[in-house]
N, C-alpha and C. Protein backbone atom coordinates (compact mmCIF):
# COMPACT_ATOMS: atom_id res chain seq x y z
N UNK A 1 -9.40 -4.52 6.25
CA UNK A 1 -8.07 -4.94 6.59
C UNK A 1 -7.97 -5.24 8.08
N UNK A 2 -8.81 -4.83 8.87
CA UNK A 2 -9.00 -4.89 9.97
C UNK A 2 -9.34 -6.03 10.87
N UNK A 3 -9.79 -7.17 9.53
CA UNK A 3 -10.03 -8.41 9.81
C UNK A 3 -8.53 -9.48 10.13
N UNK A 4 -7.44 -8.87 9.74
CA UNK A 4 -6.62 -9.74 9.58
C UNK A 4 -6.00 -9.52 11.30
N UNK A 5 -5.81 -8.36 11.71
CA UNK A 5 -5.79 -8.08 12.93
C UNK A 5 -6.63 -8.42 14.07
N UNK A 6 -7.80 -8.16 13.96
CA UNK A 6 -8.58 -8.76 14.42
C UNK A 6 -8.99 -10.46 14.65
N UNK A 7 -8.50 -11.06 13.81
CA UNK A 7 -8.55 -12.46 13.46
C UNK A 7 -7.73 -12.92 14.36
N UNK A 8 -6.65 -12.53 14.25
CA UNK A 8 -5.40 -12.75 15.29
C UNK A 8 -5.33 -12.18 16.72
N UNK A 9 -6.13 -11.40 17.12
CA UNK A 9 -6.94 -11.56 18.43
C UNK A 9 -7.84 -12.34 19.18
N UNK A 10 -8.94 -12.53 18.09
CA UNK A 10 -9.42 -13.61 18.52
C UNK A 10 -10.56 -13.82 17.19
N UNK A 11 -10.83 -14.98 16.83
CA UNK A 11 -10.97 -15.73 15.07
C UNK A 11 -13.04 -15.06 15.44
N UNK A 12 -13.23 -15.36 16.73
CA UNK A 12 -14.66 -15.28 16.52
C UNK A 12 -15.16 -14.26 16.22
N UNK A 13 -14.20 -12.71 16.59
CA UNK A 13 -14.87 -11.71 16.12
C UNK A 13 -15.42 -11.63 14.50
N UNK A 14 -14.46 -12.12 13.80
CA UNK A 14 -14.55 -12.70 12.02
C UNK A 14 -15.68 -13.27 12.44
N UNK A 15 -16.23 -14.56 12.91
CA UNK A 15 -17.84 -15.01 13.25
C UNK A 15 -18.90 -13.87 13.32
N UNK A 16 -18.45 -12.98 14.26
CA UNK A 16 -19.96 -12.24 14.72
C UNK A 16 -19.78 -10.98 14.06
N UNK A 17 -18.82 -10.40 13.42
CA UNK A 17 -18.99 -9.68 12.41
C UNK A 17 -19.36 -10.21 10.73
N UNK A 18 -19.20 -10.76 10.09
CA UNK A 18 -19.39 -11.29 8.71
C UNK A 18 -20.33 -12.64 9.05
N UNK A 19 -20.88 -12.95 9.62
CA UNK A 19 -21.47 -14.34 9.71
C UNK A 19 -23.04 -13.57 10.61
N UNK A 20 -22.52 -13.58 11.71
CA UNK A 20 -23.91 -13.19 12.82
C UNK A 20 -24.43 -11.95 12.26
N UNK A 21 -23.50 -10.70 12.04
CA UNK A 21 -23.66 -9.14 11.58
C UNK A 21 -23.93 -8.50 12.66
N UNK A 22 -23.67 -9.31 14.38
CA UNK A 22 -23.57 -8.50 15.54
C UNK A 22 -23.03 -6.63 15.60
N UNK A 23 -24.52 -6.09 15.86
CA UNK A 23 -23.64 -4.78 15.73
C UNK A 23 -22.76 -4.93 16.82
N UNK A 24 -21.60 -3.52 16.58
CA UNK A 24 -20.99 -3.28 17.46
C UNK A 24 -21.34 -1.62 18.09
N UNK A 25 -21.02 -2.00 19.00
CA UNK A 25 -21.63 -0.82 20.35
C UNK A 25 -20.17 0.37 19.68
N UNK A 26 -20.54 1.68 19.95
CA UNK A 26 -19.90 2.59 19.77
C UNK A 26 -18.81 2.30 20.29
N UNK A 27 -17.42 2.98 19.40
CA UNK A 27 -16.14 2.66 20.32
C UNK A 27 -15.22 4.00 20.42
N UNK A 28 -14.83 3.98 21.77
CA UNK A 28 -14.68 5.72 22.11
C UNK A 28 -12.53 5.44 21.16
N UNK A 29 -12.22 4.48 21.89
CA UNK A 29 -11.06 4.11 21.24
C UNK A 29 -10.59 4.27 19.74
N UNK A 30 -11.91 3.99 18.78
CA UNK A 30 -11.69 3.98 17.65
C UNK A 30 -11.70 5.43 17.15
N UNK A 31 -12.30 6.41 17.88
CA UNK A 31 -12.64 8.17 18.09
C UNK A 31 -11.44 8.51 18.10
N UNK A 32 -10.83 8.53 19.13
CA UNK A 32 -9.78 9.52 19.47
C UNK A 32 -8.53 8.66 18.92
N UNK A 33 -8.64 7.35 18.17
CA UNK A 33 -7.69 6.84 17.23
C UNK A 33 -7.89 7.61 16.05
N UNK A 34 -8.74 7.96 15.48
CA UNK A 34 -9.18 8.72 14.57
C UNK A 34 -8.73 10.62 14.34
N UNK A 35 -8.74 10.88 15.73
CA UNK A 35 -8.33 12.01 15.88
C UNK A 35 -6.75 12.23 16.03
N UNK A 36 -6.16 11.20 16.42
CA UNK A 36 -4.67 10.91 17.26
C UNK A 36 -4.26 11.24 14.98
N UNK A 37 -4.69 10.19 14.71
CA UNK A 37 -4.49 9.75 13.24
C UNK A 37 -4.16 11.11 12.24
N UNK A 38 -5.51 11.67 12.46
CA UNK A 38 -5.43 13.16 11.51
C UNK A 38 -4.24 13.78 11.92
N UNK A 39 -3.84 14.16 13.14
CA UNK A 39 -2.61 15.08 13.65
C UNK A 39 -1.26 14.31 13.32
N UNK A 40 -1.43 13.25 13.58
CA UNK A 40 -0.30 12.58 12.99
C UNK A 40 0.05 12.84 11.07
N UNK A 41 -0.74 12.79 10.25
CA UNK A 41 -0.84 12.74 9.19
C UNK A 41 -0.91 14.31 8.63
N UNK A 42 -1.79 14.99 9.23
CA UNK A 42 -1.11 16.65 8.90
C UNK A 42 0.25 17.04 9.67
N UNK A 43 0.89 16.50 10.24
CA UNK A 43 2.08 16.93 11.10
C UNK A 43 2.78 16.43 9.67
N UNK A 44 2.92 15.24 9.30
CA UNK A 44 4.04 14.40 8.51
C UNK A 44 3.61 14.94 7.37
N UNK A 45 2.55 15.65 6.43
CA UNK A 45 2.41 16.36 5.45
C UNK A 45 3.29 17.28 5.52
N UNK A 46 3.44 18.18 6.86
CA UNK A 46 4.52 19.16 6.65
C UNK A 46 6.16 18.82 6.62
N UNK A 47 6.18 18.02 7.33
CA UNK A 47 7.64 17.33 7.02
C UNK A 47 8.21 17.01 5.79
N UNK A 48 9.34 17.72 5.98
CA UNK A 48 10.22 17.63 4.57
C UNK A 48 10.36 15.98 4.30
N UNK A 49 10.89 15.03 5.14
CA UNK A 49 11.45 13.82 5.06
C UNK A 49 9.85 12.69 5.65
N UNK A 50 10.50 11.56 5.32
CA UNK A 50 8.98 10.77 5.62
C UNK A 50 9.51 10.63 7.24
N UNK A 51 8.42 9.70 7.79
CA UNK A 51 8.28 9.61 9.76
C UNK A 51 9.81 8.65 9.71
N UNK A 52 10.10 8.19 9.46
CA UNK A 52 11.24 7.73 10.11
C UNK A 52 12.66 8.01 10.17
N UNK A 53 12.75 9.38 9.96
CA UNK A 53 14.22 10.41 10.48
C UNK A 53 15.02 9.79 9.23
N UNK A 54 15.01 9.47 8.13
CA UNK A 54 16.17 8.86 7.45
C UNK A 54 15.83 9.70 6.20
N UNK A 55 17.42 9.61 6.22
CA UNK A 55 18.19 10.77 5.01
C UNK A 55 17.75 10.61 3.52
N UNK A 56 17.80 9.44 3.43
CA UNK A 56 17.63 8.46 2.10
C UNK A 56 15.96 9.10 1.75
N UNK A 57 15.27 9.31 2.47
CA UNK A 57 14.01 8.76 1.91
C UNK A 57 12.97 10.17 2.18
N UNK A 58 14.06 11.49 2.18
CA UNK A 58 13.96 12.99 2.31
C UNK A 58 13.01 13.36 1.16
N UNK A 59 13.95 12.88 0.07
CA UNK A 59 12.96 13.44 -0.91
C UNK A 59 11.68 12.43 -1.90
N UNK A 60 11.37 11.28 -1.06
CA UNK A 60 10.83 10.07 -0.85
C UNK A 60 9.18 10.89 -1.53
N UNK A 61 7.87 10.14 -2.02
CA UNK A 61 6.84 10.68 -2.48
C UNK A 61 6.48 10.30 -1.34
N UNK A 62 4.98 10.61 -0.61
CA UNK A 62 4.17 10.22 0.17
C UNK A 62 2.96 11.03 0.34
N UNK A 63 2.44 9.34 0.32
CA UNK A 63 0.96 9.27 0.08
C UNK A 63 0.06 8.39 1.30
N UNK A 64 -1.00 9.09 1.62
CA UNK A 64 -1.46 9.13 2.74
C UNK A 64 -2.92 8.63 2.85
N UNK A 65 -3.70 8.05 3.09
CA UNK A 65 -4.85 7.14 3.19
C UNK A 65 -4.81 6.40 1.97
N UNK A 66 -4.30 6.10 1.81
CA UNK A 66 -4.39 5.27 -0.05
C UNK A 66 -5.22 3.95 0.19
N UNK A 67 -6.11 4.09 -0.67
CA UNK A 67 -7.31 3.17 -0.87
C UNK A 67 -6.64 1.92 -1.47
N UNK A 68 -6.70 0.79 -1.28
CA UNK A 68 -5.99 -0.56 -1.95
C UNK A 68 -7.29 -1.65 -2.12
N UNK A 69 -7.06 -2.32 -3.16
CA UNK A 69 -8.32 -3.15 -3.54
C UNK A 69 -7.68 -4.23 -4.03
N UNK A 70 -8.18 -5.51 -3.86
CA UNK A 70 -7.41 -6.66 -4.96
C UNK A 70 -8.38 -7.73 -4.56
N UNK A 71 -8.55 -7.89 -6.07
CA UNK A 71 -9.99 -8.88 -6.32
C UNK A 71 -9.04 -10.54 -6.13
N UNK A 72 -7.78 -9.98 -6.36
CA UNK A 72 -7.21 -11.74 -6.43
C UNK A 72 -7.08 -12.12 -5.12
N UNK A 73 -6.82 -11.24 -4.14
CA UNK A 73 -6.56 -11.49 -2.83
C UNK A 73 -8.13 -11.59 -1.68
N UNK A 74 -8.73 -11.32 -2.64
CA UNK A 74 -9.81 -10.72 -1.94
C UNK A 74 -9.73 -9.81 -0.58
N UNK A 75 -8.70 -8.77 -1.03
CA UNK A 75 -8.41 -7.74 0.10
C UNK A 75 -9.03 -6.35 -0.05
N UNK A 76 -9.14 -5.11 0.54
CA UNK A 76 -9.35 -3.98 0.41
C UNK A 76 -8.95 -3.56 1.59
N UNK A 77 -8.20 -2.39 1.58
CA UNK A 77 -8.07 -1.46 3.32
C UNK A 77 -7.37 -0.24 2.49
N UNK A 78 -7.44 0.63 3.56
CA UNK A 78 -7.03 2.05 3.52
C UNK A 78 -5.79 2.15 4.68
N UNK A 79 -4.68 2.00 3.63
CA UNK A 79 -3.54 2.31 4.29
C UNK A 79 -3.08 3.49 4.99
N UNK A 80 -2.74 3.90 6.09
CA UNK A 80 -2.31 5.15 6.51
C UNK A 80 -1.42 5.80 5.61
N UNK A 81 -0.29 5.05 5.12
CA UNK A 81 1.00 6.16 4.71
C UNK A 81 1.77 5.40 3.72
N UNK A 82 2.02 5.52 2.50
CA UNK A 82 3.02 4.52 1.72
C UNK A 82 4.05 5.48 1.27
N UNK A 83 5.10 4.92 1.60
CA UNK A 83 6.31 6.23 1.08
C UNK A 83 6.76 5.29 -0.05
N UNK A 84 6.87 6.49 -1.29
CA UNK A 84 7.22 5.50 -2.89
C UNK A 84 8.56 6.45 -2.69
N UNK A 85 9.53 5.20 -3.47
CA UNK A 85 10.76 5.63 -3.39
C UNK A 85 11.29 5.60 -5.09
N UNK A 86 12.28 5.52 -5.87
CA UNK A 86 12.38 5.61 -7.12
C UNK A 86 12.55 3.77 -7.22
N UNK A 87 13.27 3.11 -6.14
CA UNK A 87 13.36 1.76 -5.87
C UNK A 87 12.59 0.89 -4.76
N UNK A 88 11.72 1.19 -4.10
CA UNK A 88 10.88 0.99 -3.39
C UNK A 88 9.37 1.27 -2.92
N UNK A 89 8.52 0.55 -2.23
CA UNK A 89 7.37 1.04 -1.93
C UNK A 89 6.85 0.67 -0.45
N UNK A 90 7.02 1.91 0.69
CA UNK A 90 6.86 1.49 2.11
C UNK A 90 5.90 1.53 2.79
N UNK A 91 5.09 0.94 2.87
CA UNK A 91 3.95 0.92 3.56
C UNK A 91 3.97 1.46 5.52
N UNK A 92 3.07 1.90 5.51
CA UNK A 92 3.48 2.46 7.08
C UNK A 92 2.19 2.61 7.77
N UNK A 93 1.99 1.64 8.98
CA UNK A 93 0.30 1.69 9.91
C UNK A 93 0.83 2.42 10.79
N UNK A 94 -0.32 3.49 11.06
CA UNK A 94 -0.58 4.27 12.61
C UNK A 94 -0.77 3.27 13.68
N UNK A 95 -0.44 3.55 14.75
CA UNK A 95 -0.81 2.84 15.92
C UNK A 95 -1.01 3.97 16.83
N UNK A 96 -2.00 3.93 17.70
CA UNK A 96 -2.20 4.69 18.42
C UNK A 96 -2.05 4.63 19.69
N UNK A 97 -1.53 3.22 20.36
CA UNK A 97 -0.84 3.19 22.03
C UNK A 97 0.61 2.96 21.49
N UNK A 98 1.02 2.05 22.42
CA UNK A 98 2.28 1.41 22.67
C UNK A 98 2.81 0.00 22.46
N UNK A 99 3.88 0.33 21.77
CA UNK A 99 4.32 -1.01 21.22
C UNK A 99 4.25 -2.24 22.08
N UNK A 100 5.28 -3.39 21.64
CA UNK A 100 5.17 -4.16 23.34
C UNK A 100 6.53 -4.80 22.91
N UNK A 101 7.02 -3.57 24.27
CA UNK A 101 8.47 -3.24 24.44
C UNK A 101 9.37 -3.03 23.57
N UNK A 102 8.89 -2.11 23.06
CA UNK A 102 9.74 -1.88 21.60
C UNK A 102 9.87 -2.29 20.29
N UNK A 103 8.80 -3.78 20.15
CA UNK A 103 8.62 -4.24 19.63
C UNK A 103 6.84 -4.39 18.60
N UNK A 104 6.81 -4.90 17.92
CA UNK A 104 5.56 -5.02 17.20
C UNK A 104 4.54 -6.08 17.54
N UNK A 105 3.24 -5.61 17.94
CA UNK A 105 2.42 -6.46 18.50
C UNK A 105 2.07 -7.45 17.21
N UNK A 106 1.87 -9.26 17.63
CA UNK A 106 1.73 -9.90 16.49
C UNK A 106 0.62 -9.74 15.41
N UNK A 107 -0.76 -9.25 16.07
CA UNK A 107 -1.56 -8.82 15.37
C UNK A 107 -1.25 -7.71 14.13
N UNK A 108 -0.46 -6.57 14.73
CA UNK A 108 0.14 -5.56 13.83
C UNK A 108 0.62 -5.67 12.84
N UNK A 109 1.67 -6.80 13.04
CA UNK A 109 2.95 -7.28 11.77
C UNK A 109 1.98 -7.68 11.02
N UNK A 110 1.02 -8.85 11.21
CA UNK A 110 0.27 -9.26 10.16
C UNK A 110 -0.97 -8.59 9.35
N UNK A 111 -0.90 -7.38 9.86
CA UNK A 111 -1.95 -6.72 9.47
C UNK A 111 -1.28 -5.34 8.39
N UNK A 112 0.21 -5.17 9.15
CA UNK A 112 1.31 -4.64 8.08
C UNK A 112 1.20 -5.78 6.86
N UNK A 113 1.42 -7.09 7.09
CA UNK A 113 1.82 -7.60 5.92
C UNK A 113 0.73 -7.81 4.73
N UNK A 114 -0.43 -7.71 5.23
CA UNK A 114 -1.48 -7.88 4.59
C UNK A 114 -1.60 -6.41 3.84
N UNK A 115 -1.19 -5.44 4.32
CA UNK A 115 -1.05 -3.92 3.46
C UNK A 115 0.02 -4.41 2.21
N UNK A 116 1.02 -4.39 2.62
CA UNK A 116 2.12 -4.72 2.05
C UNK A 116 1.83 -5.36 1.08
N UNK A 117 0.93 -7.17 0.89
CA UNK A 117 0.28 -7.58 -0.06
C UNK A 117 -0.85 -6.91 -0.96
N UNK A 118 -1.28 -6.08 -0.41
CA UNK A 118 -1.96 -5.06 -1.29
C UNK A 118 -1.61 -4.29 -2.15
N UNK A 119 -0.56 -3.38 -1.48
CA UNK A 119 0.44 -2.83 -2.08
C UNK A 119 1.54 -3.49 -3.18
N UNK A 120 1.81 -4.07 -3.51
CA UNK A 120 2.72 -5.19 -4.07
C UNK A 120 1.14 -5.56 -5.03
N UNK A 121 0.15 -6.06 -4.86
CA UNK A 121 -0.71 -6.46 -6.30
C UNK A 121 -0.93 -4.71 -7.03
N UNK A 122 -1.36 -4.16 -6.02
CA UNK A 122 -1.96 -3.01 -7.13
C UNK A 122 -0.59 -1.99 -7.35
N UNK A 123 0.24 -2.30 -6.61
CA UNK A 123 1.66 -1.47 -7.86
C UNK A 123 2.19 -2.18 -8.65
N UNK A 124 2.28 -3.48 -8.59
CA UNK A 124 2.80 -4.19 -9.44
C UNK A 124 4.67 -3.89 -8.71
N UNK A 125 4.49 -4.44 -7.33
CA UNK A 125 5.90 -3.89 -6.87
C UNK A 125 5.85 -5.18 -5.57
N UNK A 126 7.44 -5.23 -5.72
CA UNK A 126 7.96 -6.42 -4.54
C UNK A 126 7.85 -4.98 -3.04
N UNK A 127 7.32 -5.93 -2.06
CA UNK A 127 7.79 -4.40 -0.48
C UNK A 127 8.65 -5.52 -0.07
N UNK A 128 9.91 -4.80 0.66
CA UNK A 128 10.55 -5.58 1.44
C UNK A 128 10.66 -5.04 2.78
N UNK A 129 10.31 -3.81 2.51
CA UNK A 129 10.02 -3.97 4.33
C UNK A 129 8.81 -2.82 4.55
N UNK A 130 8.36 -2.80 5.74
CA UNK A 130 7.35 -1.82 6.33
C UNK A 130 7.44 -1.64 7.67
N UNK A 131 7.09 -0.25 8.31
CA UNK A 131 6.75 0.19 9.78
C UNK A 131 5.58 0.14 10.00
N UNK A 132 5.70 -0.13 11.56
CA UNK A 132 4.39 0.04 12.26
C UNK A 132 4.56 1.23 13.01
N UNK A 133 3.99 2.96 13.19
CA UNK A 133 4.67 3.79 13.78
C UNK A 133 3.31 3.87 15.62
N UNK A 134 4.13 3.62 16.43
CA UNK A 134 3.39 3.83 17.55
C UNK A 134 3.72 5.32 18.04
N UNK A 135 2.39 5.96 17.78
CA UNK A 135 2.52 7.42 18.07
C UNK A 135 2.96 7.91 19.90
N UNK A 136 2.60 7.13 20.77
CA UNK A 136 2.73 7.29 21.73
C UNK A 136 4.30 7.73 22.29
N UNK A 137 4.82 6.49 21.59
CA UNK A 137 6.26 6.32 22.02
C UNK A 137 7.09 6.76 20.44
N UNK A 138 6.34 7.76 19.48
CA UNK A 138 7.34 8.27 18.57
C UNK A 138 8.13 6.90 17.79
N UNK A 139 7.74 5.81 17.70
CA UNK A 139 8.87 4.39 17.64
C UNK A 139 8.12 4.12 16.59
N UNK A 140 9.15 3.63 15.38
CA UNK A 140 8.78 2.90 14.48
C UNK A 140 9.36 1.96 14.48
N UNK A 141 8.56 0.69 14.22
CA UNK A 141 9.13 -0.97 14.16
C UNK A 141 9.07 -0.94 12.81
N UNK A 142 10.57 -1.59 12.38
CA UNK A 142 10.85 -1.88 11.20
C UNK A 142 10.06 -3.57 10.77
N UNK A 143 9.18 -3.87 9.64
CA UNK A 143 8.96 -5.14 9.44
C UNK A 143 9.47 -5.65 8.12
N UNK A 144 10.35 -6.39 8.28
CA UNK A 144 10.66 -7.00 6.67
C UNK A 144 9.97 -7.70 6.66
N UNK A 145 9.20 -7.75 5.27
CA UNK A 145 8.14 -8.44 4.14
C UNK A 145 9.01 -9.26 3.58
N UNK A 146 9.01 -10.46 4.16
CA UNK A 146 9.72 -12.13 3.76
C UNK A 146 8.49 -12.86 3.34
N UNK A 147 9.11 -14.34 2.51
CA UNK A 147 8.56 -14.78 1.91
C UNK A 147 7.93 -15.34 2.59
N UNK A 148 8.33 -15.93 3.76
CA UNK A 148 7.34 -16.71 4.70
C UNK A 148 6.49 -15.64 5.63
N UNK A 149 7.10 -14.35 6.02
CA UNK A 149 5.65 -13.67 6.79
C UNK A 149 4.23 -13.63 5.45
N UNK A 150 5.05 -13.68 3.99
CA UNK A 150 3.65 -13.09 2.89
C UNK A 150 3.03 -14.92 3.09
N UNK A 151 3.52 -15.38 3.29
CA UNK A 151 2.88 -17.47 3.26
C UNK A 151 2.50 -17.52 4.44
N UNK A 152 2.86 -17.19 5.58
CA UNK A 152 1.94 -16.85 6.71
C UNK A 152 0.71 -16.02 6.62
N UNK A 153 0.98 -14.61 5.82
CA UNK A 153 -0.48 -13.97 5.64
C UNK A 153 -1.59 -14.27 4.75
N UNK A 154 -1.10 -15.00 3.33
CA UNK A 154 -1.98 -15.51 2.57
C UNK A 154 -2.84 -16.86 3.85
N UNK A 155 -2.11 -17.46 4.05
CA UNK A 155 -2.87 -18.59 4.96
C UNK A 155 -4.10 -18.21 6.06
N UNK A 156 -3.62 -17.07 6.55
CA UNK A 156 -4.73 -16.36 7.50
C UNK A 156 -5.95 -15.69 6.67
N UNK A 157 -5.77 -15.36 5.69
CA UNK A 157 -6.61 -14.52 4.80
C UNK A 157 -7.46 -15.83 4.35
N UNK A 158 -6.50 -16.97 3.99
CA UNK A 158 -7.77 -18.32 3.37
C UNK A 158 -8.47 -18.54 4.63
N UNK A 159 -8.11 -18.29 5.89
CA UNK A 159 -8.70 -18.83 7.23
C UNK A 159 -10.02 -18.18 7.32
N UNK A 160 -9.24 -17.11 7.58
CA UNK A 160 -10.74 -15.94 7.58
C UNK A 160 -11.33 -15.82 6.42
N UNK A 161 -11.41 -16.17 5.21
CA UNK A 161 -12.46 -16.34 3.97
C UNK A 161 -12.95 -17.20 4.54
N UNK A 162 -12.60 -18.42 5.03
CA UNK A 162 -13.06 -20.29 5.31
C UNK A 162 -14.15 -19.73 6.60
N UNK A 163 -13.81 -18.96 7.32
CA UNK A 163 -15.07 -18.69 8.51
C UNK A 163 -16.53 -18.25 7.70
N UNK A 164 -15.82 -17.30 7.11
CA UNK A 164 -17.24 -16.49 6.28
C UNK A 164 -18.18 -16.99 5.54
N UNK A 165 -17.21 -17.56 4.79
CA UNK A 165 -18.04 -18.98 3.68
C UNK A 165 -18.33 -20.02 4.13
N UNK A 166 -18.00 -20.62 5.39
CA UNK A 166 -19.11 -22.07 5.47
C UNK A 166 -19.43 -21.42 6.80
N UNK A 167 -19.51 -20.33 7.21
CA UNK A 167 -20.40 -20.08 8.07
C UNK A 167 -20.21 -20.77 9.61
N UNK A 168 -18.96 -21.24 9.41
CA UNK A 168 -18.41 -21.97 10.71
C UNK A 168 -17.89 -21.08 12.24
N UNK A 169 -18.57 -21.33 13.42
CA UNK A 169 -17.85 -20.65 14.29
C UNK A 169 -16.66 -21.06 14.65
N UNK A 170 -15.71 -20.14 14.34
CA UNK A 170 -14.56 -20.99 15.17
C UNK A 170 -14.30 -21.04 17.03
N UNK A 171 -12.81 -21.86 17.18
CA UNK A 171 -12.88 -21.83 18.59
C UNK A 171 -12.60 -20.53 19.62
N UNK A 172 -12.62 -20.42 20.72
CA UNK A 172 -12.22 -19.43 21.38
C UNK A 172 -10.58 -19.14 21.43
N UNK A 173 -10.16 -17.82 21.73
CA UNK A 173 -9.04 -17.14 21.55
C UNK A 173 -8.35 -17.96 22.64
N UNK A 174 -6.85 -18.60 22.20
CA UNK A 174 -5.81 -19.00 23.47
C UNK A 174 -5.85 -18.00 24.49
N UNK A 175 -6.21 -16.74 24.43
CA UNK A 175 -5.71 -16.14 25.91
C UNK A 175 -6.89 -15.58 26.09
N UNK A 176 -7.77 -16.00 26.84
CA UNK A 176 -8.91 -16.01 27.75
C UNK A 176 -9.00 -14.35 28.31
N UNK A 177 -7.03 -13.89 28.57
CA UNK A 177 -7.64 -12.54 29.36
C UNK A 177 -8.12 -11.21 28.19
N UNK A 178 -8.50 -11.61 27.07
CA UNK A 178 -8.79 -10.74 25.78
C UNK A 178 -9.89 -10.59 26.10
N UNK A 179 -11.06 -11.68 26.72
CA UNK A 179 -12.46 -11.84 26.93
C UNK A 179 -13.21 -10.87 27.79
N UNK A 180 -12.11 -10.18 28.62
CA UNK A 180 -12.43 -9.43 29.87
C UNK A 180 -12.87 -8.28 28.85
N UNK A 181 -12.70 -7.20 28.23
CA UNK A 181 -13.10 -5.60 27.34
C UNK A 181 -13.84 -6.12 25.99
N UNK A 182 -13.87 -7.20 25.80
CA UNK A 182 -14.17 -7.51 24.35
C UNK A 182 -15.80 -7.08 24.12
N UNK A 183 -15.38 -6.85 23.07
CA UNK A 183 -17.30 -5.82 22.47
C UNK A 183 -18.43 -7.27 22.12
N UNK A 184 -17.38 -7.88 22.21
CA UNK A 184 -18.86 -9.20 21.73
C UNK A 184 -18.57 -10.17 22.64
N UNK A 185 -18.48 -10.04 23.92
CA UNK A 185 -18.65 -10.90 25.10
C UNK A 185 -19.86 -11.05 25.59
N UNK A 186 -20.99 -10.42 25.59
CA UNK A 186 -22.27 -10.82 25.97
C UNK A 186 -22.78 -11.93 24.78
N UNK A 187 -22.30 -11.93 23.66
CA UNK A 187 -23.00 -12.89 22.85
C UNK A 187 -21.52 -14.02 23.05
N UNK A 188 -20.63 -14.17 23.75
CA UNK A 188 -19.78 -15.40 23.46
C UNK A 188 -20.10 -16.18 24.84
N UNK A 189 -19.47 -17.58 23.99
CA UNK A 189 -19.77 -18.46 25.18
C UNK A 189 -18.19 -18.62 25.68
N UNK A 190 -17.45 -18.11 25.49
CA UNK A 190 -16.20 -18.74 25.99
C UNK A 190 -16.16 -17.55 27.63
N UNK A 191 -17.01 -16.61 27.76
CA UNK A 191 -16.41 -16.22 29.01
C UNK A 191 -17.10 -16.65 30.17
């Protein structure tokens, strides 16, 4: 699922992961995202109500790494948190910095919505909305799951299949200053 986020950073990492099979160098970020993650997720196990303070959704089910698969979408990821409601199904990503400004980074939303499409084939359920919760700042961004963010995400998902399968590199990322930390900058030509 990580591809859809990633994609939307910048398309070539989809190249040098699924195409080249460039390893990637250890990542200390992805560690202590990992650790940030567990405490977050045993904290909200004990909580009576799900992470986002609301009354409604107290006595809400929740379920926590849920494995999602869909052969039609050709998707799979492991969702952090889906709160099932008797009329709903909420999908919810960890984030482990800070929003940007209160808001949801674009990579995020689409990487929510691509859960969300997961969620929705293997429950056999419409989502109309989902959070992104940034642990840093305690903030959850609300995302409504519209018809055009799910026609925006199917389109990115044919994009990134279309890299894999003809084996095409795509172009470099519009914002050049991504190039500066990036794990596969010694093998790119754009820096």
């Amino acid at each position: 699922m990580s591809d859809v986020k990633q994609y939307l950073y910048c398309p070539k990492i989809i190249y040098f992961d699924h195409v080249l099979h460039v390893p990637k160098p250890p990542d200390q970020k992805l560690d202590s995202g990992r650790e940030a993650h567990e405490s977050i997720t045993a904290r909200e196990k004990r909580r009576k109500g799900a992470v986002f303070y609301d009354q409604e959704l107290d006595s809400a089910e929740k379920l926590f790494r849920v494995e999602l698969v869909s052969q039609s979408l050709g998707l799979r990821g492991v969702l952090d948190y889906l709160v099932k409601t008797d009329r709903e199904f909420i999908p919810v990503d960890y984030k482990f910095g800070y929003s940007n400004k209160g808001a949801a980074y674009l990579n995020h939303k689409y990487q929510l919505a691509a859960y969300a499409l997961l969620v929705e084939d293997c429950f056999l359920a419409t989502v109309r909305r989902g959070f992104i919760h940034y642990s840093r700042e305690r903030l959850n961004v609300r995302i409504d799951i519209t018809d055009e963010l799910r026609r925006r995400t199917m389109k990115m998902i044919a994009e990134i299949r279309s890299i894999v399968e003809s084996e095409t590199e795509p172009t470099c990322t519009r914002n050049p200053s991504r190039c500066t930390d990036c794990e596969y900058r010694r093998y790119c030509e754009c820096v």
